[in-house]
C-alpha atoms as a PDB file:
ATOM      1  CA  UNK A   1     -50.926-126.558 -39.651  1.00  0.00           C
ATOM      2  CA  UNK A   2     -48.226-125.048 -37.590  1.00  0.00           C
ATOM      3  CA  UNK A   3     -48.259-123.334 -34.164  1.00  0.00           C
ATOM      4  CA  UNK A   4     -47.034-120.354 -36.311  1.00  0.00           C
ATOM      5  CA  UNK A   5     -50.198-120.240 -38.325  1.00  0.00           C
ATOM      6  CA  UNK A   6     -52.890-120.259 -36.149  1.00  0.00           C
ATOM      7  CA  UNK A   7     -56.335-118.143 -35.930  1.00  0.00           C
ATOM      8  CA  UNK A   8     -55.996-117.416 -32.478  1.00  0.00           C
ATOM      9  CA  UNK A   9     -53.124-117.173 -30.384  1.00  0.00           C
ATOM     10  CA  UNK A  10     -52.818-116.657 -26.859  1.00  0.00           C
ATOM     11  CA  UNK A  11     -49.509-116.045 -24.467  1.00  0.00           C
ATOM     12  CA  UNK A  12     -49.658-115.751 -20.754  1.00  0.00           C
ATOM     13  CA  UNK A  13     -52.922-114.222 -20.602  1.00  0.00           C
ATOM     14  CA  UNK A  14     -53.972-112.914 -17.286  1.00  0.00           C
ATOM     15  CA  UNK A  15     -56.878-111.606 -15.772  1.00  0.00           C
ATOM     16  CA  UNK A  16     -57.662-109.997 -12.607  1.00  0.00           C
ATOM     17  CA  UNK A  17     -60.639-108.786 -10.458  1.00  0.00           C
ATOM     18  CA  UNK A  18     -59.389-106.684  -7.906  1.00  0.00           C
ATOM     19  CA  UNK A  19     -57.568-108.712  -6.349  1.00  0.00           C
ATOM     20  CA  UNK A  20     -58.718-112.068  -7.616  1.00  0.00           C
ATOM     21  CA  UNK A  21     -56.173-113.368 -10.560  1.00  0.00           C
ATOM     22  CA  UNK A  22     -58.758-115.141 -12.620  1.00  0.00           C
ATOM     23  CA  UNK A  23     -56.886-116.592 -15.225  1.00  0.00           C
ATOM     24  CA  UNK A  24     -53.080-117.099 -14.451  1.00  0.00           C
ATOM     25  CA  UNK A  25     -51.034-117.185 -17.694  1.00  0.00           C
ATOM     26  CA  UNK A  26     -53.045-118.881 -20.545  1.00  0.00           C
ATOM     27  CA  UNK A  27     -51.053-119.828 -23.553  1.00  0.00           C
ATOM     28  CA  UNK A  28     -53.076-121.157 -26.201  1.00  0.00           C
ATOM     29  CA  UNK A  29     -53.705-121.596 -30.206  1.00  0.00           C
ATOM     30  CA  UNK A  30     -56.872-122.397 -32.131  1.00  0.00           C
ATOM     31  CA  UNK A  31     -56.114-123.719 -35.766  1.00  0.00           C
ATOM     32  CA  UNK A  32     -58.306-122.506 -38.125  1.00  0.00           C
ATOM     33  CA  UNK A  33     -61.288-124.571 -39.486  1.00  0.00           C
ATOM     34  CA  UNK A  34     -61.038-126.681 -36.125  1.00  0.00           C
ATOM     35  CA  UNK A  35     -63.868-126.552 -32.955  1.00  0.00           C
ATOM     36  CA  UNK A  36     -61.751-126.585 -29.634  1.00  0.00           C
ATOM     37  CA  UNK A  37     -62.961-126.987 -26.452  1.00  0.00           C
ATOM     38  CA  UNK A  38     -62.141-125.649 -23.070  1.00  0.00           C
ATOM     39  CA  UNK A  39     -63.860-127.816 -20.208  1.00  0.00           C
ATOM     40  CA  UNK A  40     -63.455-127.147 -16.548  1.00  0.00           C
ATOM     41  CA  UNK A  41     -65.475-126.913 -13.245  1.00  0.00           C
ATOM     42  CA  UNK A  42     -67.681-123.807 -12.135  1.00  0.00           C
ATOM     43  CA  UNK A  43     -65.268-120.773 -11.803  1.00  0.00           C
ATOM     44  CA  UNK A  44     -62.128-122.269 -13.052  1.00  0.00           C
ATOM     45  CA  UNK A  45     -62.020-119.202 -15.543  1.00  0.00           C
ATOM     46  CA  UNK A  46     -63.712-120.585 -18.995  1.00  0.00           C
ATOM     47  CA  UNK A  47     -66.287-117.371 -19.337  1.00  0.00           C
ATOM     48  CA  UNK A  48     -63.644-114.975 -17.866  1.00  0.00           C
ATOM     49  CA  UNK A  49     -61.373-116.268 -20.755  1.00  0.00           C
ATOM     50  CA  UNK A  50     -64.173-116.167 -23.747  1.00  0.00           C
ATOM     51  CA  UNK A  51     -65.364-112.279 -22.071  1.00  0.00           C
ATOM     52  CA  UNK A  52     -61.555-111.386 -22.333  1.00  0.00           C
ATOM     53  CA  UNK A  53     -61.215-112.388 -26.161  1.00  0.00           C
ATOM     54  CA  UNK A  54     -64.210-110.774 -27.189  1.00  0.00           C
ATOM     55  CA  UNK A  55     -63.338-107.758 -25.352  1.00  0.00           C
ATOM     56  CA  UNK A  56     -65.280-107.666 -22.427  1.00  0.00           C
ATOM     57  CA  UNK A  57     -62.831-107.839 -20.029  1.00  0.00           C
ATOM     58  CA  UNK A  58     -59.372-106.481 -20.293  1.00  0.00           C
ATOM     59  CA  UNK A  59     -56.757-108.262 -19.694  1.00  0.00           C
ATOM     60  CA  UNK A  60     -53.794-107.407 -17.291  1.00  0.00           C
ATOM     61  CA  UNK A  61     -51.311-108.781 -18.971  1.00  0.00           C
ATOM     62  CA  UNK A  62     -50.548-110.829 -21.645  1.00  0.00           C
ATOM     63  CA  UNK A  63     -51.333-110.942 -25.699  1.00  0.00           C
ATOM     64  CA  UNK A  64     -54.155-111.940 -27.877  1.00  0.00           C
ATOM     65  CA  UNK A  65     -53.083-112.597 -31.765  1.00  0.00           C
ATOM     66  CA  UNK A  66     -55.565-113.157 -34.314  1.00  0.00           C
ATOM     67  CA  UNK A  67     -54.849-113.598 -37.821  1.00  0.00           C
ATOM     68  CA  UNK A  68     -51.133-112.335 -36.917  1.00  0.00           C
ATOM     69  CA  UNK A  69     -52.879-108.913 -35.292  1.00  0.00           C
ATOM     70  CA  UNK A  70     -52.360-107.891 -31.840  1.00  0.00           C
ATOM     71  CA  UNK A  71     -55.862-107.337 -29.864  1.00  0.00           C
ATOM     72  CA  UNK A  72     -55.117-107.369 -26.354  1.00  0.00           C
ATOM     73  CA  UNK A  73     -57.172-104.529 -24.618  1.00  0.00           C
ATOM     74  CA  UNK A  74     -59.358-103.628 -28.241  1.00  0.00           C
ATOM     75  CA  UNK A  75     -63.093-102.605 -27.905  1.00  0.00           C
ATOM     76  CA  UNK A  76     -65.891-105.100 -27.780  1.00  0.00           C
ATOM     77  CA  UNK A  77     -67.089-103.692 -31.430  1.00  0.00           C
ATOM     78  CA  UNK A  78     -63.295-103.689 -32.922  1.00  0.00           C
ATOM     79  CA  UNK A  79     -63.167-107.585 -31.851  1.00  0.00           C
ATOM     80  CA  UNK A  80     -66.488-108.017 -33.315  1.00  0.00           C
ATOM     81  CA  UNK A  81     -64.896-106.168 -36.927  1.00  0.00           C
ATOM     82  CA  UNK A  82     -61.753-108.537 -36.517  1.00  0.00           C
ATOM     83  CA  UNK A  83     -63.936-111.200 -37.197  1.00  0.00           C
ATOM     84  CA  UNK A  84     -64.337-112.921 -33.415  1.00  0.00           C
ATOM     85  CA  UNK A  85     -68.406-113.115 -32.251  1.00  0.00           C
ATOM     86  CA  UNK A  86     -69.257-114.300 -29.079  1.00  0.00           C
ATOM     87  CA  UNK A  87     -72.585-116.648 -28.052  1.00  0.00           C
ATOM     88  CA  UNK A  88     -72.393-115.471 -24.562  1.00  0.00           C
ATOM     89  CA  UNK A  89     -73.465-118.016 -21.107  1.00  0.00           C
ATOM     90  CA  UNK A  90     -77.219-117.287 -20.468  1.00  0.00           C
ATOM     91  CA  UNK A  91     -78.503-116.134 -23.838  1.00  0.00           C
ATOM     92  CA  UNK A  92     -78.308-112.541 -23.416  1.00  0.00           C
ATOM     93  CA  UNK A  93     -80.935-111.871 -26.048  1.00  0.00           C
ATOM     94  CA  UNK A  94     -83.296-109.092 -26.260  1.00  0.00           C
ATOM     95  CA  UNK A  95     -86.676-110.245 -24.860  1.00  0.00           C
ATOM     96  CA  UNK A  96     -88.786-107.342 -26.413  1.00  0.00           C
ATOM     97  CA  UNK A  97     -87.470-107.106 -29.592  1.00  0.00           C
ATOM     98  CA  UNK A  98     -88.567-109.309 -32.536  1.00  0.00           C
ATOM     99  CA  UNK A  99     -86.585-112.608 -33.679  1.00  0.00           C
ATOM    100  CA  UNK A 100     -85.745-111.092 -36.645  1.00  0.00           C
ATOM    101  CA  UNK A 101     -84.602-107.805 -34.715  1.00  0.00           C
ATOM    102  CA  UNK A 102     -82.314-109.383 -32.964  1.00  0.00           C
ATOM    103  CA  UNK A 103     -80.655-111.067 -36.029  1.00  0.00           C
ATOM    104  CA  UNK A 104     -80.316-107.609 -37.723  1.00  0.00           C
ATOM    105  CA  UNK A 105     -78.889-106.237 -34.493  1.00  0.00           C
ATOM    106  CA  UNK A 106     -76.026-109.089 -34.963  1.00  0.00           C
ATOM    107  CA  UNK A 107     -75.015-107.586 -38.214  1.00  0.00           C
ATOM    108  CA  UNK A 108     -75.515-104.187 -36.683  1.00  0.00           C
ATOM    109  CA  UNK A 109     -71.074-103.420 -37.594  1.00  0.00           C
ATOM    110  CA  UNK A 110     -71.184-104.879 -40.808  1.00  0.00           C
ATOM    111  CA  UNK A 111     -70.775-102.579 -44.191  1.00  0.00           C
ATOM    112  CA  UNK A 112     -71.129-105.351 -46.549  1.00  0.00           C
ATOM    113  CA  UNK A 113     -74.075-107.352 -47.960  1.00  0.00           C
ATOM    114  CA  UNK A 114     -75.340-109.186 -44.821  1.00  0.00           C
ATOM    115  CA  UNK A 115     -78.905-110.520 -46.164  1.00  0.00           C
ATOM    116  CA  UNK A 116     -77.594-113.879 -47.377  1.00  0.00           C
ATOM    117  CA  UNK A 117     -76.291-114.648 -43.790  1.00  0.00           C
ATOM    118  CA  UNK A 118     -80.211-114.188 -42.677  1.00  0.00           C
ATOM    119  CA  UNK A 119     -81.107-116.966 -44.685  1.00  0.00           C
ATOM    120  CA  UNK A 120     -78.226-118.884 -43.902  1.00  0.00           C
ATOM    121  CA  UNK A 121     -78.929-118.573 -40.591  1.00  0.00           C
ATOM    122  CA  UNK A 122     -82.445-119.127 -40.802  1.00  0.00           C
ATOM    123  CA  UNK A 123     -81.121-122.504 -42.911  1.00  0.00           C
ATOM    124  CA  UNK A 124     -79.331-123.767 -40.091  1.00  0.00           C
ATOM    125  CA  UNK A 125     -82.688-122.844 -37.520  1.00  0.00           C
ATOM    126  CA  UNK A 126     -85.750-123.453 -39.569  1.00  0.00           C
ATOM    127  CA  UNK A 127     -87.535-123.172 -36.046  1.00  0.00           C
ATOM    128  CA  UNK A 128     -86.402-119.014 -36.350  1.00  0.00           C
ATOM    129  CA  UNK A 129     -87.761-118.874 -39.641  1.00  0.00           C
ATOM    130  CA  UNK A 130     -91.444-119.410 -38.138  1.00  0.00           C
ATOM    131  CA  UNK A 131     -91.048-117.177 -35.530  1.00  0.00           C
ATOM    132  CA  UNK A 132     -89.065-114.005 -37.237  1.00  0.00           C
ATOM    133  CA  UNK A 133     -92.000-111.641 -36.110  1.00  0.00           C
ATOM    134  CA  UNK A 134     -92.554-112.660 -32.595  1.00  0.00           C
ATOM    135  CA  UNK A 135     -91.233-111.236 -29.462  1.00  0.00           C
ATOM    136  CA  UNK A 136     -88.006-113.136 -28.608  1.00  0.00           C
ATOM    137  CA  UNK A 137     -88.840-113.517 -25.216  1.00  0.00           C
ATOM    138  CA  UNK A 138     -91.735-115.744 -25.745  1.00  0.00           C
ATOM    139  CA  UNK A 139     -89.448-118.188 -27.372  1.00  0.00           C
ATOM    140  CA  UNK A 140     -88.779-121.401 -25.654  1.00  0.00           C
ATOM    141  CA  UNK A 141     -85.217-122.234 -24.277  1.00  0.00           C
ATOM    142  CA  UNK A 142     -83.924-123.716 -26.682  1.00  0.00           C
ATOM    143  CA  UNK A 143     -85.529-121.577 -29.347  1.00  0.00           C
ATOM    144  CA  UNK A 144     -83.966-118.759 -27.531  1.00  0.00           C
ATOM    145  CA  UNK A 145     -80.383-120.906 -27.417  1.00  0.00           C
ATOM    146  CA  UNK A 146     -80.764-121.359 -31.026  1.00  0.00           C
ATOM    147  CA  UNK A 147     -80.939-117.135 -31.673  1.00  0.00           C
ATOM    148  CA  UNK A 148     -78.377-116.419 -29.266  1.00  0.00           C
ATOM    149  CA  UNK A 149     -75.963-118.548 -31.859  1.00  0.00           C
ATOM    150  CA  UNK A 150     -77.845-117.010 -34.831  1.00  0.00           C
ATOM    151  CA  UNK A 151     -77.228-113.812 -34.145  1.00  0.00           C
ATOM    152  CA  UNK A 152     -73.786-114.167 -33.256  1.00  0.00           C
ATOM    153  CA  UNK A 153     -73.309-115.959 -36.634  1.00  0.00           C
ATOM    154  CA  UNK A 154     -75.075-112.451 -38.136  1.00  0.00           C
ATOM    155  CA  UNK A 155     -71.512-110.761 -37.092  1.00  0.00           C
ATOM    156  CA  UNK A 156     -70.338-113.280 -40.249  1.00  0.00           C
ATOM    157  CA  UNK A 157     -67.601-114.721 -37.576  1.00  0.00           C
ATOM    158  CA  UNK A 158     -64.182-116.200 -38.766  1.00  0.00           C
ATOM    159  CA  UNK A 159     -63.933-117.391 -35.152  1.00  0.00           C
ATOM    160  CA  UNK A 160     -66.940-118.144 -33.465  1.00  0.00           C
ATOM    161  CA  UNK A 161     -67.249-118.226 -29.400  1.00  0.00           C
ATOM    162  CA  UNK A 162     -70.118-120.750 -27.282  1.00  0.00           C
ATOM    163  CA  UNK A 163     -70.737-120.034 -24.165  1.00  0.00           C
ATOM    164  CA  UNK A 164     -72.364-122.735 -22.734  1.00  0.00           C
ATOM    165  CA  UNK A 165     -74.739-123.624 -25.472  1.00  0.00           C
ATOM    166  CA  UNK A 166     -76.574-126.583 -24.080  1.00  0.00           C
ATOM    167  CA  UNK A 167     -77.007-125.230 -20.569  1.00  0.00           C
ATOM    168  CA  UNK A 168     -80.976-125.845 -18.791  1.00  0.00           C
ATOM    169  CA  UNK A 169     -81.556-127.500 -22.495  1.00  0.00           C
ATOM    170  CA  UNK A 170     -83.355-130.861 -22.505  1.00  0.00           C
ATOM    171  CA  UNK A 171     -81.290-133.689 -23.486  1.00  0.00           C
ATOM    172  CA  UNK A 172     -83.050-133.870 -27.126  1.00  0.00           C
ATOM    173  CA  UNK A 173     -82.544-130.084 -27.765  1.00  0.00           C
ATOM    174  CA  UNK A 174     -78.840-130.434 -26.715  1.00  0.00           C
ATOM    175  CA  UNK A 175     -77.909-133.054 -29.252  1.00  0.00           C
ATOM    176  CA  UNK A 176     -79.505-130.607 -31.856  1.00  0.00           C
ATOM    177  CA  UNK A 177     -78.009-127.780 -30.831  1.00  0.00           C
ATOM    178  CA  UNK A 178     -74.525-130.077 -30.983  1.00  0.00           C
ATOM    179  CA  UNK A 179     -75.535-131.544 -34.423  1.00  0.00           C
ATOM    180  CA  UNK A 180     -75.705-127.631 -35.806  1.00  0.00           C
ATOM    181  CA  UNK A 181     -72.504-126.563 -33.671  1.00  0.00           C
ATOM    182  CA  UNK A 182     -71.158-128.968 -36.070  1.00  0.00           C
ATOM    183  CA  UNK A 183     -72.837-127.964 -39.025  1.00  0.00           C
ATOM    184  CA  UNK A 184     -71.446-124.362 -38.870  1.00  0.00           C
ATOM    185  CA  UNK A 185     -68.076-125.611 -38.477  1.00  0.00           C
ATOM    186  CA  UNK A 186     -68.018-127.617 -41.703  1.00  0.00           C
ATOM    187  CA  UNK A 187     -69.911-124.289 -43.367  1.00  0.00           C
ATOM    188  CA  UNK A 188     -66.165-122.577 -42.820  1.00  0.00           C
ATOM    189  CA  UNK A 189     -66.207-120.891 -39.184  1.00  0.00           C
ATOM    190  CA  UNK A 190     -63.920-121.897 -36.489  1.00  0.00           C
ATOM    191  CA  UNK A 191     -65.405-122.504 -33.161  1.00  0.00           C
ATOM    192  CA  UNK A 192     -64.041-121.737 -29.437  1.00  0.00           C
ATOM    193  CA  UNK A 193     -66.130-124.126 -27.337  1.00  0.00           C
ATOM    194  CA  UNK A 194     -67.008-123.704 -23.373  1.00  0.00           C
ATOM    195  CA  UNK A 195     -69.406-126.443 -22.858  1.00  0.00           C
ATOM    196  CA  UNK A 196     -70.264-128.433 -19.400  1.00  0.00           C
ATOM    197  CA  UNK A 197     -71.211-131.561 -21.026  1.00  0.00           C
ATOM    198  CA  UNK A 198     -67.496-132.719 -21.271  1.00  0.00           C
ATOM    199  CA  UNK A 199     -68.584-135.918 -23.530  1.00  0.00           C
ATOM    200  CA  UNK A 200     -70.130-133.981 -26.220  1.00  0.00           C
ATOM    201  CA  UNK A 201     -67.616-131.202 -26.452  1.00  0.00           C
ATOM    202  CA  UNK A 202     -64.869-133.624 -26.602  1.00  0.00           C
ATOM    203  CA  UNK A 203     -67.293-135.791 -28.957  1.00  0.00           C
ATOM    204  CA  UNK A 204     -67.022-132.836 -31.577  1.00  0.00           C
ATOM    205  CA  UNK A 205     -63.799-130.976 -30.838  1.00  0.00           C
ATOM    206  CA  UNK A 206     -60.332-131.640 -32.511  1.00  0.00           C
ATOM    207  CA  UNK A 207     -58.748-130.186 -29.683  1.00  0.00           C
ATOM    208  CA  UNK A 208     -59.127-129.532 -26.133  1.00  0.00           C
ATOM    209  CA  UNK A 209     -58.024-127.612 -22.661  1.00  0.00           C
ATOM    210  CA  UNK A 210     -58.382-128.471 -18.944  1.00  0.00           C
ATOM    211  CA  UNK A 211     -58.820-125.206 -17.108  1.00  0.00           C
ATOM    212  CA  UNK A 212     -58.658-125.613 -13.089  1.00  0.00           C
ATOM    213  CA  UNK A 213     -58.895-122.305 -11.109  1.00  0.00           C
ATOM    214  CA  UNK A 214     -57.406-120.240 -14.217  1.00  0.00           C
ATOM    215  CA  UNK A 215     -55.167-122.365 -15.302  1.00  0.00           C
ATOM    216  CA  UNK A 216     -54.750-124.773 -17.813  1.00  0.00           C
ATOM    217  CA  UNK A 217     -53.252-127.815 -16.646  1.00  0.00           C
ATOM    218  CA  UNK A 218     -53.748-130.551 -19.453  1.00  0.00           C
ATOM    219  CA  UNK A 219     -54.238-129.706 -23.171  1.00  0.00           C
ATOM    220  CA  UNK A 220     -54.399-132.048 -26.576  1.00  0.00           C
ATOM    221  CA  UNK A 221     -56.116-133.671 -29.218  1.00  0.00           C
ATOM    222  CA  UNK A 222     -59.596-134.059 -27.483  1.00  0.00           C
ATOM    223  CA  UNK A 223     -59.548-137.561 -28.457  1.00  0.00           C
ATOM    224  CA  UNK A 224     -56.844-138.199 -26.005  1.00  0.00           C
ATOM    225  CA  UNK A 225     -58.346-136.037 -23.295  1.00  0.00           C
ATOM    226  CA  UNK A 226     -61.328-137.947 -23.239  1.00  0.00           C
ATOM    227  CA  UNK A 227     -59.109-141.400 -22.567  1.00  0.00           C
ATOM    228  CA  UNK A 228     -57.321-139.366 -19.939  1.00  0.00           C
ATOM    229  CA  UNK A 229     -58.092-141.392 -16.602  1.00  0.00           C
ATOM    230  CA  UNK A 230     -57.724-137.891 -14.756  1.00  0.00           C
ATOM    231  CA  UNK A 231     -60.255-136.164 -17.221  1.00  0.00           C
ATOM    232  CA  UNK A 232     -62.827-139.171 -17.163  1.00  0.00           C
ATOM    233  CA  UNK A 233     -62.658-139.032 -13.598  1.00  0.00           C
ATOM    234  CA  UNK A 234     -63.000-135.317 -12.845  1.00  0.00           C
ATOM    235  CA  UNK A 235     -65.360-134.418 -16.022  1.00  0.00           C
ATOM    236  CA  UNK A 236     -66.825-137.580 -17.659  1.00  0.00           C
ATOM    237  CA  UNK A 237     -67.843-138.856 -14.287  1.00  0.00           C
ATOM    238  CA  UNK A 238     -65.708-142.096 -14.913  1.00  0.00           C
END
């Protein structure tokens, strides 16, 4: 697939707090049907970037094309209608609502027939399925990892953002969490992974980005990234 044709698209993205430049030109493109991953250190920029696609922080400068349409500076819930979810860092469920409350809330902009994404959801985390009426904040870690991505996949994503989704997870949990990050990308949805377990992500990714202090500086099949002495050094601990 060409450049031309990509899901996402990205040109000199930039991002500022105050006077902190977060991310420093980002050019990017995500194919469509592929995972790609963006590794880095802590604070090089990889949750600014994922907050400023799904809306949550606006960018000063720069453009965001998905699907050939411009959303640079759009609302949270217009991204959301474009088709882009976001799995945020950190879970962000809602502790006193119900698992299955928090599901419905991730369809909560959707006009069509959203039902069938329950169970496919609840396909993909059989573990939900048992606990649908109890208060998601009573959930283990990774039970609570495993609604985060559920209701994010309620939005019915075309392009799907993960914010960390192994993070605190014990090392059993994280390779099923990986094995259904996986799973949902052969099921049709294109995933945007930030992920500090460099092996994995570039285990499962097609391709990949080095981000160091808000900018990328290496990017490539994540095959070759992960025989990159500089990347085995820095992030596979090589």
């Amino acid at each position: 697939m060409s450049e031309a044709a990509a899901l996402l698209e990205v040109r000199d993205l930039q991002v500022r707090y105050g006077a902190v430049q977060a991310l420093k030109g980002i050019s990017l493109a995500i194919q469509g049907g592929e995972i790609a991953t963006l590794i880095g250190a802590n604070g090089a920029g990889k949750s600014t970037l994922l907050r400023t696609l799904s809306g949550l922080v606006r960018p000063a400068a720069g453009s965001i094309l998905f699907q050939g349409r411009s959303l640079a500076g759009a609302s949270p819930e217009s991204i959301v209608d474009a088709g882009i979810c976001h799995a945020p860092e950190g879970r962000r469920i809602f502790a006193d609502m119900s698992v299955r409350e928090n599901l419905e809330l991730g369809a909560y902009r959707r006009r069509d027939a959203w039902r069938p994404d329950l169970e496919r959801v609840l396909g993909l985390f059989p573990r939900l399925r048992e606990r649908l009426r109890q208060s998601a904040g009573t959930l283990s870690g990774g039970e609570q990892q495993m609604l985060a991505i559920g209701r994010a996949l309620m939005g019915k994503p075309a392009l799907l953002l993960l914010d960390e989704p192994s993070l605190g997870l014990a090392p059993l949990l994280v390779k099923q969490i990986f094995q259904i990050v996986e799973e949902i990308n052969r099921q049709g949805t294109t995933i945007l992974l930030v992920e500090q377990n460099a092996h994995l992500a570039l285990k499962v990714a097609r391709s990949a980005y080095v981000l160091e202090v808000g900018e990328l500086v290496l990017q490539g099949p994540a095959a070759e990234l992960a025989r990159n002495d500089e990347v085995r050094r820095a992030y596979l601990g090589e």
